[in-house]
C-alpha atoms as a PDB file:
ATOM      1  CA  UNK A   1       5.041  -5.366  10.873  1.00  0.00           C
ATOM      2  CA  UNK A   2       8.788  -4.390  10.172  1.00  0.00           C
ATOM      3  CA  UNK A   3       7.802  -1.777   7.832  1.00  0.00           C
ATOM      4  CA  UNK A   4       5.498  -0.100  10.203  1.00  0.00           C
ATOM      5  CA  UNK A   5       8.001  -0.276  12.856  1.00  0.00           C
ATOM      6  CA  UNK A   6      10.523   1.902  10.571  1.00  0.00           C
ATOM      7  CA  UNK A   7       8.178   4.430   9.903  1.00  0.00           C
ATOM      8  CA  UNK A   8       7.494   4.974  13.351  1.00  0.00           C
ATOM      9  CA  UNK A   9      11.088   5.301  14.152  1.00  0.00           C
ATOM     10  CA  UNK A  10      11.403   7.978  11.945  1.00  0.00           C
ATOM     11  CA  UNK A  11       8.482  10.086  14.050  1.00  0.00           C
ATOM     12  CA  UNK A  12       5.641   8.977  12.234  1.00  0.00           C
ATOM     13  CA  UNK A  13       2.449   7.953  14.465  1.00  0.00           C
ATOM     14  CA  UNK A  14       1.144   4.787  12.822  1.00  0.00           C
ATOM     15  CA  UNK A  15      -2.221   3.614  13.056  1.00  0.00           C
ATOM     16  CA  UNK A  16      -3.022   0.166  11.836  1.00  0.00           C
ATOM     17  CA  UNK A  17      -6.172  -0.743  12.012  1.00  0.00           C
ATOM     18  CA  UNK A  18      -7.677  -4.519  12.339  1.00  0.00           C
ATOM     19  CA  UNK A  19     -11.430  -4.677   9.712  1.00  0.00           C
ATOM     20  CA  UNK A  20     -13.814  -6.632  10.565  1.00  0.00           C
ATOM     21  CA  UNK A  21     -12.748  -8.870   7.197  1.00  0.00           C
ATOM     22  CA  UNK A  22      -9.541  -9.342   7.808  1.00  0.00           C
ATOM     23  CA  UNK A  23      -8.398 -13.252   7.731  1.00  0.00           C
ATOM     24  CA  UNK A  24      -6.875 -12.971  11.434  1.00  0.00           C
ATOM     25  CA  UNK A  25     -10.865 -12.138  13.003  1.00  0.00           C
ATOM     26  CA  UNK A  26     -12.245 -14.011  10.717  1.00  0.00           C
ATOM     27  CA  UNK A  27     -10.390 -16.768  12.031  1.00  0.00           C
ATOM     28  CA  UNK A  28     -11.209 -16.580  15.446  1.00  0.00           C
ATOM     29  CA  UNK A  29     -14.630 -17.722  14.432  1.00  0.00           C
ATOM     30  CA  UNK A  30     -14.194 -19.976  11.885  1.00  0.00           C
ATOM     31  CA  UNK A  31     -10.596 -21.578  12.490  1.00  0.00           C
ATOM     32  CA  UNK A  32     -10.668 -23.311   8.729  1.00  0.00           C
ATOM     33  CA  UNK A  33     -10.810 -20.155   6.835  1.00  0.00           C
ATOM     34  CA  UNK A  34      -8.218 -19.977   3.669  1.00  0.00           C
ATOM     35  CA  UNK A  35      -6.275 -17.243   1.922  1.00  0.00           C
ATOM     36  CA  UNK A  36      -7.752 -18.180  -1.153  1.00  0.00           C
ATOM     37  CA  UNK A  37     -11.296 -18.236   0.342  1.00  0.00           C
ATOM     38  CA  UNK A  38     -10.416 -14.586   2.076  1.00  0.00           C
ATOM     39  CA  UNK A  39      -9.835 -13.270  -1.379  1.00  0.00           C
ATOM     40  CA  UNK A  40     -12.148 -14.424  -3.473  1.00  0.00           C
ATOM     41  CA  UNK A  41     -15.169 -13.443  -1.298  1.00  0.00           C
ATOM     42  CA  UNK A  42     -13.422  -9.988  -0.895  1.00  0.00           C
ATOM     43  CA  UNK A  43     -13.063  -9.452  -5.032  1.00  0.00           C
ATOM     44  CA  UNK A  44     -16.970  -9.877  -5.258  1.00  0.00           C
ATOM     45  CA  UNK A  45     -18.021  -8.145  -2.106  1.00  0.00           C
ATOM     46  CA  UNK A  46     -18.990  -4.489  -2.611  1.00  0.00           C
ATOM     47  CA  UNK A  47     -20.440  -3.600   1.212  1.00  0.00           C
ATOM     48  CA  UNK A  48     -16.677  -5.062   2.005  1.00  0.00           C
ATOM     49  CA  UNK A  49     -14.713  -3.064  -0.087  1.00  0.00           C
ATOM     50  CA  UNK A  50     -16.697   0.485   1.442  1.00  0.00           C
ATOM     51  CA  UNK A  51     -16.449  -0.898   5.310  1.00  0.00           C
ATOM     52  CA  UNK A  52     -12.795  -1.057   4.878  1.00  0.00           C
ATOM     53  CA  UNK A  53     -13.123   2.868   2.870  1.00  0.00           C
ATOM     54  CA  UNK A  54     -15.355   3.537   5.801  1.00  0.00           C
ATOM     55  CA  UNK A  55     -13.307   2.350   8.630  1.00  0.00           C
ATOM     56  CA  UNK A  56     -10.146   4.158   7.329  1.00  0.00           C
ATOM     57  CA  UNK A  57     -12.538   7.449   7.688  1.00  0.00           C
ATOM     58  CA  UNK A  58     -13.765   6.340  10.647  1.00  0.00           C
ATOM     59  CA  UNK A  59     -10.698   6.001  12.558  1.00  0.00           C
ATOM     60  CA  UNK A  60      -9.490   9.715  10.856  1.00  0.00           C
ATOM     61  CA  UNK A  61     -12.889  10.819  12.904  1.00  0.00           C
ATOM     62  CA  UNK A  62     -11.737   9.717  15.833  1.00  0.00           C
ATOM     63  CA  UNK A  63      -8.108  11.108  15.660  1.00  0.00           C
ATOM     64  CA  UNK A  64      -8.872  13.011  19.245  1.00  0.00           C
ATOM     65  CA  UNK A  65     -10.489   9.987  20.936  1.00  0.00           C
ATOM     66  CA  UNK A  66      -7.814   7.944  20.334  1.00  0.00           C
ATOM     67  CA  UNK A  67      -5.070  10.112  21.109  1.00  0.00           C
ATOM     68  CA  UNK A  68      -6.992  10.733  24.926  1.00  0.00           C
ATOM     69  CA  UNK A  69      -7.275   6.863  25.102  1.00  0.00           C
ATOM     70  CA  UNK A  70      -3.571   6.124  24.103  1.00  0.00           C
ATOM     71  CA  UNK A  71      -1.353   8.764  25.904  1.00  0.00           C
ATOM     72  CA  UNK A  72       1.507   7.770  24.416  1.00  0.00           C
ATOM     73  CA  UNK A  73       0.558   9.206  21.245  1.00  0.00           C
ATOM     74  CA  UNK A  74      -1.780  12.324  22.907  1.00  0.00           C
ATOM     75  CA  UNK A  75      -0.263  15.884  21.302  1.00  0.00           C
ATOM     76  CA  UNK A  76       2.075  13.954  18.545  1.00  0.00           C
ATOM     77  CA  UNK A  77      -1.005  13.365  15.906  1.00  0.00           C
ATOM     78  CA  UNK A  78      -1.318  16.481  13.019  1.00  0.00           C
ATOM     79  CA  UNK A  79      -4.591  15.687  11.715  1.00  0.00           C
ATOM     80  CA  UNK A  80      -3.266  18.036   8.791  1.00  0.00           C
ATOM     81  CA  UNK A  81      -0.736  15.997   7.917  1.00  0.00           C
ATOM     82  CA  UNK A  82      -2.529  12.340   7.230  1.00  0.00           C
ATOM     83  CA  UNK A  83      -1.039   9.815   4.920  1.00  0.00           C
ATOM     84  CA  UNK A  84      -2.969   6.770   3.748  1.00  0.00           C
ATOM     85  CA  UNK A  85      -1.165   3.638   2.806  1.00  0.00           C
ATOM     86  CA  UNK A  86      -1.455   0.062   2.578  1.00  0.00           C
ATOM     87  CA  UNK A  87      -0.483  -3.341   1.012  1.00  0.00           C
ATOM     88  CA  UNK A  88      -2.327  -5.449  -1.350  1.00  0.00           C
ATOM     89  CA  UNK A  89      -6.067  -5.587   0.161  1.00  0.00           C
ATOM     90  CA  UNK A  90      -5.183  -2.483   2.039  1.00  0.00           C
ATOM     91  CA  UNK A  91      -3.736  -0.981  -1.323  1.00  0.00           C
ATOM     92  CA  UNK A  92      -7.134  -0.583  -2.705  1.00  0.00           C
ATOM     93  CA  UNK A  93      -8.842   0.539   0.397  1.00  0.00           C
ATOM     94  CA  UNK A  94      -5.924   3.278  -0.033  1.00  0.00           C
ATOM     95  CA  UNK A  95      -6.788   3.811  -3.392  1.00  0.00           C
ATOM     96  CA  UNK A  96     -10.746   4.228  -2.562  1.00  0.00           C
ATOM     97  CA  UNK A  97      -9.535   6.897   0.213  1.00  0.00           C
ATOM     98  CA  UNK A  98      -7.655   8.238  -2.659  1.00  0.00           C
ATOM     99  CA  UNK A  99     -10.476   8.976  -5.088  1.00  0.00           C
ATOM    100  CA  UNK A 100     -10.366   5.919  -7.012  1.00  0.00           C
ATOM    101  CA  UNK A 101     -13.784   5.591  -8.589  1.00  0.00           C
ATOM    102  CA  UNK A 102     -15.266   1.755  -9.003  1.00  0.00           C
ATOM    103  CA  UNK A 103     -18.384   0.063 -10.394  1.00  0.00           C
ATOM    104  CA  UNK A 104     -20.029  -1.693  -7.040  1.00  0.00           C
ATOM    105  CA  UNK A 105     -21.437  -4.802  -7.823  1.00  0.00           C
ATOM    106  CA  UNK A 106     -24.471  -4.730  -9.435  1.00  0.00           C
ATOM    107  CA  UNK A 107     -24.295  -1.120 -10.435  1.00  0.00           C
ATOM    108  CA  UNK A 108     -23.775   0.818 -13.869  1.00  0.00           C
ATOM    109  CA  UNK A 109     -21.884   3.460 -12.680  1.00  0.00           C
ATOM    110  CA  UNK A 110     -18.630   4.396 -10.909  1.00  0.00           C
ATOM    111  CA  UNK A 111     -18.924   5.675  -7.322  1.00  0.00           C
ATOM    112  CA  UNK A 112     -16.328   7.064  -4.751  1.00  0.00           C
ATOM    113  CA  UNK A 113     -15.143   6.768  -1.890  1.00  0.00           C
ATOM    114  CA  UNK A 114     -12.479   9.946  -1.395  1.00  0.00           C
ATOM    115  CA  UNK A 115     -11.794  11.462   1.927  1.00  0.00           C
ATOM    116  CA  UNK A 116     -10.528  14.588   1.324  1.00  0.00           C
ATOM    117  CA  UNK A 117      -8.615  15.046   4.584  1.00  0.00           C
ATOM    118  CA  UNK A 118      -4.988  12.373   3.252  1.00  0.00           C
ATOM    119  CA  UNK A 119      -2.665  14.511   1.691  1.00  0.00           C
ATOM    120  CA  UNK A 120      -0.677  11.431   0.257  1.00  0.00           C
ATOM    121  CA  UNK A 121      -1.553   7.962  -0.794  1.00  0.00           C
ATOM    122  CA  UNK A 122       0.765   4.924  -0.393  1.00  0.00           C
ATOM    123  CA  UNK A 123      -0.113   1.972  -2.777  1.00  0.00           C
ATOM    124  CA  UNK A 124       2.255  -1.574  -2.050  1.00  0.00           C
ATOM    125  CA  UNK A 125       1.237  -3.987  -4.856  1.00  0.00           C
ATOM    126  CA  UNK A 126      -2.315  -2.703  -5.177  1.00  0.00           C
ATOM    127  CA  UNK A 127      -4.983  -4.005  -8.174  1.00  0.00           C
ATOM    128  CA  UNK A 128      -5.342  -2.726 -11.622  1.00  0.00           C
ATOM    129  CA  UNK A 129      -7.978  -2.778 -14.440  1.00  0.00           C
ATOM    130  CA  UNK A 130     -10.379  -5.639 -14.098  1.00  0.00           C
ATOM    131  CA  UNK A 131     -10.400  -6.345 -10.511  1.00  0.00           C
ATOM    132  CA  UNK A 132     -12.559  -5.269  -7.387  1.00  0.00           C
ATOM    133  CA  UNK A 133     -14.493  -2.788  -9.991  1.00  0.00           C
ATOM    134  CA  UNK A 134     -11.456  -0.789 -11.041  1.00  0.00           C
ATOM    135  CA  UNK A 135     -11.454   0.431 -14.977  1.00  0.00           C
ATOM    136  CA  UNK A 136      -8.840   2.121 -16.941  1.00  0.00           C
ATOM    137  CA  UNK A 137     -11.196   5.285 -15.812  1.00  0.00           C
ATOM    138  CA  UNK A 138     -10.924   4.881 -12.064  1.00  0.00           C
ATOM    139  CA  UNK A 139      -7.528   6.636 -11.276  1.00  0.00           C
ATOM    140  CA  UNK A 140      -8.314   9.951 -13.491  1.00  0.00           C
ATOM    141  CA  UNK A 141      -9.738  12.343 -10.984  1.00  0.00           C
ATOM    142  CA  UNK A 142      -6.732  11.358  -8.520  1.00  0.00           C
ATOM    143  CA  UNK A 143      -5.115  14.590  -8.170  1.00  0.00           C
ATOM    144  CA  UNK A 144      -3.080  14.472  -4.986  1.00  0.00           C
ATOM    145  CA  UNK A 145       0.215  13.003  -4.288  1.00  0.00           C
ATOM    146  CA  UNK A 146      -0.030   8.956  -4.672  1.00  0.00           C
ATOM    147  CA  UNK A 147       3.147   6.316  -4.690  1.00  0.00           C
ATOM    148  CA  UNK A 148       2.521   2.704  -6.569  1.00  0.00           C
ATOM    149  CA  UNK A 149       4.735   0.175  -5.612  1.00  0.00           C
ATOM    150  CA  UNK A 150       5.275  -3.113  -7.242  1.00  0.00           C
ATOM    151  CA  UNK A 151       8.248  -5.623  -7.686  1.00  0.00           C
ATOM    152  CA  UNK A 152       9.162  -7.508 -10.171  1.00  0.00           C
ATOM    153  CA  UNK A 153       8.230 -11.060  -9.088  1.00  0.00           C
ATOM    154  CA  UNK A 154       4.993  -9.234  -7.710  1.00  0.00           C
ATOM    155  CA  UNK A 155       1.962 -11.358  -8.752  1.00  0.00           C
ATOM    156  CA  UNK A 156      -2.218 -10.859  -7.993  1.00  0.00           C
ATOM    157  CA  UNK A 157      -4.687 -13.001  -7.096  1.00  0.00           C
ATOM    158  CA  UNK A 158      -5.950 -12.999 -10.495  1.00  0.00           C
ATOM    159  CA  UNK A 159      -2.418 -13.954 -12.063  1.00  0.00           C
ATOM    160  CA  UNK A 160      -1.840 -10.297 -13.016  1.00  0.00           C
ATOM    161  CA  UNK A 161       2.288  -8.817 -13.268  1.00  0.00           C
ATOM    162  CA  UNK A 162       3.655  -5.861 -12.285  1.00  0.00           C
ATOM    163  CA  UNK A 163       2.962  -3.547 -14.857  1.00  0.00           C
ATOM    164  CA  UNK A 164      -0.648  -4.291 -14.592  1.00  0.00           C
ATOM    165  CA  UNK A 165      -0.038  -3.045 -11.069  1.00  0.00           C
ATOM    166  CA  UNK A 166       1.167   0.153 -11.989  1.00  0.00           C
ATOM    167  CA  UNK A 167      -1.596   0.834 -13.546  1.00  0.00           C
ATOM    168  CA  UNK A 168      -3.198   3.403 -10.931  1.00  0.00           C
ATOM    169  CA  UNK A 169       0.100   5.427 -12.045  1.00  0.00           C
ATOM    170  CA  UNK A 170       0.028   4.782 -15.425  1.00  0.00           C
ATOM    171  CA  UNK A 171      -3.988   6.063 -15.435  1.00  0.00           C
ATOM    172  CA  UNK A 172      -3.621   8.936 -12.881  1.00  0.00           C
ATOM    173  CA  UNK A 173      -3.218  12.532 -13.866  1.00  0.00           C
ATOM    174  CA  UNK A 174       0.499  13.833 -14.088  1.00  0.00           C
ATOM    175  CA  UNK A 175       1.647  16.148 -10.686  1.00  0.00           C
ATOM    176  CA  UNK A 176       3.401  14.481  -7.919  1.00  0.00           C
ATOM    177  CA  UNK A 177       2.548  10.704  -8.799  1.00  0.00           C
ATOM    178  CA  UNK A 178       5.491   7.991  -8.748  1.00  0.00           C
ATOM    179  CA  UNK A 179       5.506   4.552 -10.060  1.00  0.00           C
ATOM    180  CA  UNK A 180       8.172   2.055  -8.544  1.00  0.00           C
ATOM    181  CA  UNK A 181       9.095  -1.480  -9.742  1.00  0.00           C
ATOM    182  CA  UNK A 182      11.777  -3.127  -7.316  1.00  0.00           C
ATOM    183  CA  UNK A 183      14.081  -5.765  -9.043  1.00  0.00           C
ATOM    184  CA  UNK A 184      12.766  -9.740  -7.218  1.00  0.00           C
ATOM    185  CA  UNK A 185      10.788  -8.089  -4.833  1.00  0.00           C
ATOM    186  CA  UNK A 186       7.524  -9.841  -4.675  1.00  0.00           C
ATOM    187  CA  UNK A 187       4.077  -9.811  -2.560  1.00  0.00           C
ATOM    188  CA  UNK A 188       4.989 -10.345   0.529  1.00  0.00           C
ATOM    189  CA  UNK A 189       8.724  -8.692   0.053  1.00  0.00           C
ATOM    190  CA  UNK A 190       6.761  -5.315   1.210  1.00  0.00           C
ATOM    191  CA  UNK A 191       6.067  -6.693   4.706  1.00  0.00           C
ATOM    192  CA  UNK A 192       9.320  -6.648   5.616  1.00  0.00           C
ATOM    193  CA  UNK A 193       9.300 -10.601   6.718  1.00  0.00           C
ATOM    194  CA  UNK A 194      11.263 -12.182   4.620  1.00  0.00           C
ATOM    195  CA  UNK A 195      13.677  -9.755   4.954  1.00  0.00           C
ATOM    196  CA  UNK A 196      13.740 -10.687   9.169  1.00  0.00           C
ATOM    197  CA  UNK A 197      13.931 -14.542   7.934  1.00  0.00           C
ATOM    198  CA  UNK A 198      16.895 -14.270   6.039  1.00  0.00           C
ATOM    199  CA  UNK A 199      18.273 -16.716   3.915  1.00  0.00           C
ATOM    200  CA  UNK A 200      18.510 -20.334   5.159  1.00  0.00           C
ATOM    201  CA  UNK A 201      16.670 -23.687   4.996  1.00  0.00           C
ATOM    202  CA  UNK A 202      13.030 -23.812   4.253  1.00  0.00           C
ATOM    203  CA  UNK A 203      13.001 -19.940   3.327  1.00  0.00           C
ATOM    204  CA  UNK A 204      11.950 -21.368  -0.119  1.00  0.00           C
ATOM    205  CA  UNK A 205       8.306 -22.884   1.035  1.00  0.00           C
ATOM    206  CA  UNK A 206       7.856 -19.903   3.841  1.00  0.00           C
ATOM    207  CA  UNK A 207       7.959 -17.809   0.801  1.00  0.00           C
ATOM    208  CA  UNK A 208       6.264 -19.365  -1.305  1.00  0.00           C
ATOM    209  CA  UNK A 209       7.292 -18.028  -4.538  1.00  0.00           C
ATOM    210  CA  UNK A 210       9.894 -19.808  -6.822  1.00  0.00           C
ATOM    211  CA  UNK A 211      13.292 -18.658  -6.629  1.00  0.00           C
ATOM    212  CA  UNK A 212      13.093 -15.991  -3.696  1.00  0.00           C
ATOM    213  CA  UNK A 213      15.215 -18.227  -1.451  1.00  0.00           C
ATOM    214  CA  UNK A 214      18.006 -17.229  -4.311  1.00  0.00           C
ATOM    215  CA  UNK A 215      17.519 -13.387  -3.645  1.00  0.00           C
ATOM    216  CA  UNK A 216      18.775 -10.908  -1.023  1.00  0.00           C
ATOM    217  CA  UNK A 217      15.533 -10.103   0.798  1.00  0.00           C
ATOM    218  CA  UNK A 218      17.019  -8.048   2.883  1.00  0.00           C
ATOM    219  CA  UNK A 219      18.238  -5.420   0.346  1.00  0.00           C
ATOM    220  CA  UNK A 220      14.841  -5.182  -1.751  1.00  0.00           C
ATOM    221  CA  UNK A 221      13.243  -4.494   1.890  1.00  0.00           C
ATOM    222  CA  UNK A 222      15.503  -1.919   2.193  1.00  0.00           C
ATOM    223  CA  UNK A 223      15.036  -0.192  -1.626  1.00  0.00           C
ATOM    224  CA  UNK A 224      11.231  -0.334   0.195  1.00  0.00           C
ATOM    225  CA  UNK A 225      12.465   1.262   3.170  1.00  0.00           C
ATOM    226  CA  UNK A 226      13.918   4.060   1.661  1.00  0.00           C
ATOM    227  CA  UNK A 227      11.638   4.763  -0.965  1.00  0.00           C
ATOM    228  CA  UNK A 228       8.852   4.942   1.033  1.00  0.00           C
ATOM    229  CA  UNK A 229       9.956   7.170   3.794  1.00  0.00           C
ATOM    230  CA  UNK A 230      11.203   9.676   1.596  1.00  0.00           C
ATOM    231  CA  UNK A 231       7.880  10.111  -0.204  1.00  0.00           C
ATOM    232  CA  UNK A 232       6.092   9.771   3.174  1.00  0.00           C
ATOM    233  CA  UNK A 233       8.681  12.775   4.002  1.00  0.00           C
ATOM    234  CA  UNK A 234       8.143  15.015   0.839  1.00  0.00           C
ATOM    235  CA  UNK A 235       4.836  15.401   1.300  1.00  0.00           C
ATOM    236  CA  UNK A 236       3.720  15.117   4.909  1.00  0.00           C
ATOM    237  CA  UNK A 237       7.023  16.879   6.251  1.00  0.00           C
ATOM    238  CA  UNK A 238       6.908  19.173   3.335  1.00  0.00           C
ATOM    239  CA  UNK A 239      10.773  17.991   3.129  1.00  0.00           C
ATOM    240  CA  UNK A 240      12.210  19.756   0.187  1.00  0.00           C
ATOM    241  CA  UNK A 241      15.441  17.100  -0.091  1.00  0.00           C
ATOM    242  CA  UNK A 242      12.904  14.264   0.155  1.00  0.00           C
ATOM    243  CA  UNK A 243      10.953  15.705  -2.512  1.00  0.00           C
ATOM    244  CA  UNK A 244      14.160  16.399  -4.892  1.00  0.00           C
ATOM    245  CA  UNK A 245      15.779  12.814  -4.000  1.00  0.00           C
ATOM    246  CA  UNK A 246      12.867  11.489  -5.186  1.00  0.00           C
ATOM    247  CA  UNK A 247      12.726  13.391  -8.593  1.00  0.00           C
ATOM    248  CA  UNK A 248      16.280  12.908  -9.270  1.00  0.00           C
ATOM    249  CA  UNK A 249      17.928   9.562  -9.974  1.00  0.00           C
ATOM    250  CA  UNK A 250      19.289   9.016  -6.978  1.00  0.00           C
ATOM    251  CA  UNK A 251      17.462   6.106  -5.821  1.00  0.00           C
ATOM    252  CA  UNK A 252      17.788   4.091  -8.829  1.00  0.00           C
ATOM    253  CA  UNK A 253      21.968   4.877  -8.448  1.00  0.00           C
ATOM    254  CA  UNK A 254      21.898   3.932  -4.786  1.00  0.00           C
ATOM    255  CA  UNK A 255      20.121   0.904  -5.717  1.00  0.00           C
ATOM    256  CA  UNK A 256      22.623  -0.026  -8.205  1.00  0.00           C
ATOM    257  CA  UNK A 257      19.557  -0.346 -10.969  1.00  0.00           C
ATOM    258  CA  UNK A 258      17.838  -2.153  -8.688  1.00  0.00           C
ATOM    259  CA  UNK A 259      14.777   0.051  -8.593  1.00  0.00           C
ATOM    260  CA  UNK A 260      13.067   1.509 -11.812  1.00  0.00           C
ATOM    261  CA  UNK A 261      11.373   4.869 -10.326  1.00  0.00           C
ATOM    262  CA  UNK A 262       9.000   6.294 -12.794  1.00  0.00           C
ATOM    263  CA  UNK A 263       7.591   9.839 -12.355  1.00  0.00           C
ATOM    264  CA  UNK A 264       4.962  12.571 -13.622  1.00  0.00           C
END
């Protein structure tokens, strides 16, 4: 994934890891299974949405075992300095780690999920109000440092736009929270792949999404890029120009207006 490979390239160890959900294994048991299938099992699933919570805290567990089974990363993990981030489906598992409280199936009242250990919370066009058990109460008792991301062409499963995306901003409690809206980007934009496609013919029905073969790709991956590494840098670097770039209105200028960066 291109934006996990830019990350790591600026010293970040990056651990992805595969739940037993996701399309890709579910696949290599039943070859016929959809997107559209995927999701709409997921959005009424409760034990799935705490394995993924689960397996997230799991693997933060295991932070030693891995690093003795993977030299290459042995000595370069600070278990004191854990982000949590993720796109769409992985966007509300980051939001569970986060403290986001939802009504499980079935149930009456909100429950979390929070691992305490995260200092900072990613969220690439993540869910809002009315979906996978999230209310307008869920995001309140979110007090560390969390970054929604959304684009403009962005769209849910549900049908839901952008600002119904922000909405674990818009709900959280003021103190290091930042709500970003990125000018055509749109759900997959935040992978980074259409970005490596580049324009050309067929881009349109790769995409997927009317009108993205007209945009630049390659420059709303990179308002991604950089907005994302500097809050991954503010608050797991403790980089004080990170932190200030991304209260100022720098990034907006840069992107030429490209980017609306919101912030409390």
């Amino acid at each position: 994934m291109p934006l996990i490979r830019f990350w790591a390239s600026h010293g970040y160890v990056v651990l992805a890891p595969t739940h037993a959900d996701s399309i890709a294994l579910r696949r290599e048991k039943e070859p016929d299974v959809t997107m559209g299938g995927t999701l709409r099992k997921a959005m009424a699933d409760g034990e799935e949405w705490k394995n993924r919570a689960r397996d997230v805290s799991f693997v933060i567990n295991s932070l030693g075992e891995i690093q003795e089974q993977v030299p290459a990363v042995k000595g370069k993990v600070d278990a004191k300095r854990l982000g949590v981030g993720g796109h769409s489906y992985g966007a509300y598992t980051s939001q569970l780690l986060a403290g986001a409280r939802v009504i499980m199936p079935g149930a009456l009242e909100a429950s979390s999920l929070a691992d305490e250990r995260p200092r900072a919370f990613l969220l690439l066009s993540p869910q809002g109000r009315g979906q996978l058990g999230l209310t307008a109460n869920s995001w309140a008792k979110i007090a560390r440092p969390m970054m929604v991301m959304t684009g403009s062409r962005d769209r849910g499963a549900t049908g839901q736009g952008p600002e119904q995306k922000l909405e674990p901003f818009k709900f959280a409690p003021a103190g290091d929270k930042y709500g970003v809206l990125i000018q055509d980007a749109y759900h997959m934009s935040f992978l980074g792949r259409p970005a490596e496609l580049g324009p050309g013919p067929g881009l349109l029905s790769a995409l997927t999404s009317p009108g993205i073969a007209e945009t630049d790709q390659a420059a709303v991956f990179n308002c991604i890029k950089v907005a994302t590494i500097a809050f991954w840098d503010a608050y797991l670097k403790d980089d004080a120009k990170a932190k200030a770039y991304l209260q100022s209105d720098a990034l907006p200028a840069w992107s030429k207006g490209a980017v609306r960066l919101d912030r409390k």
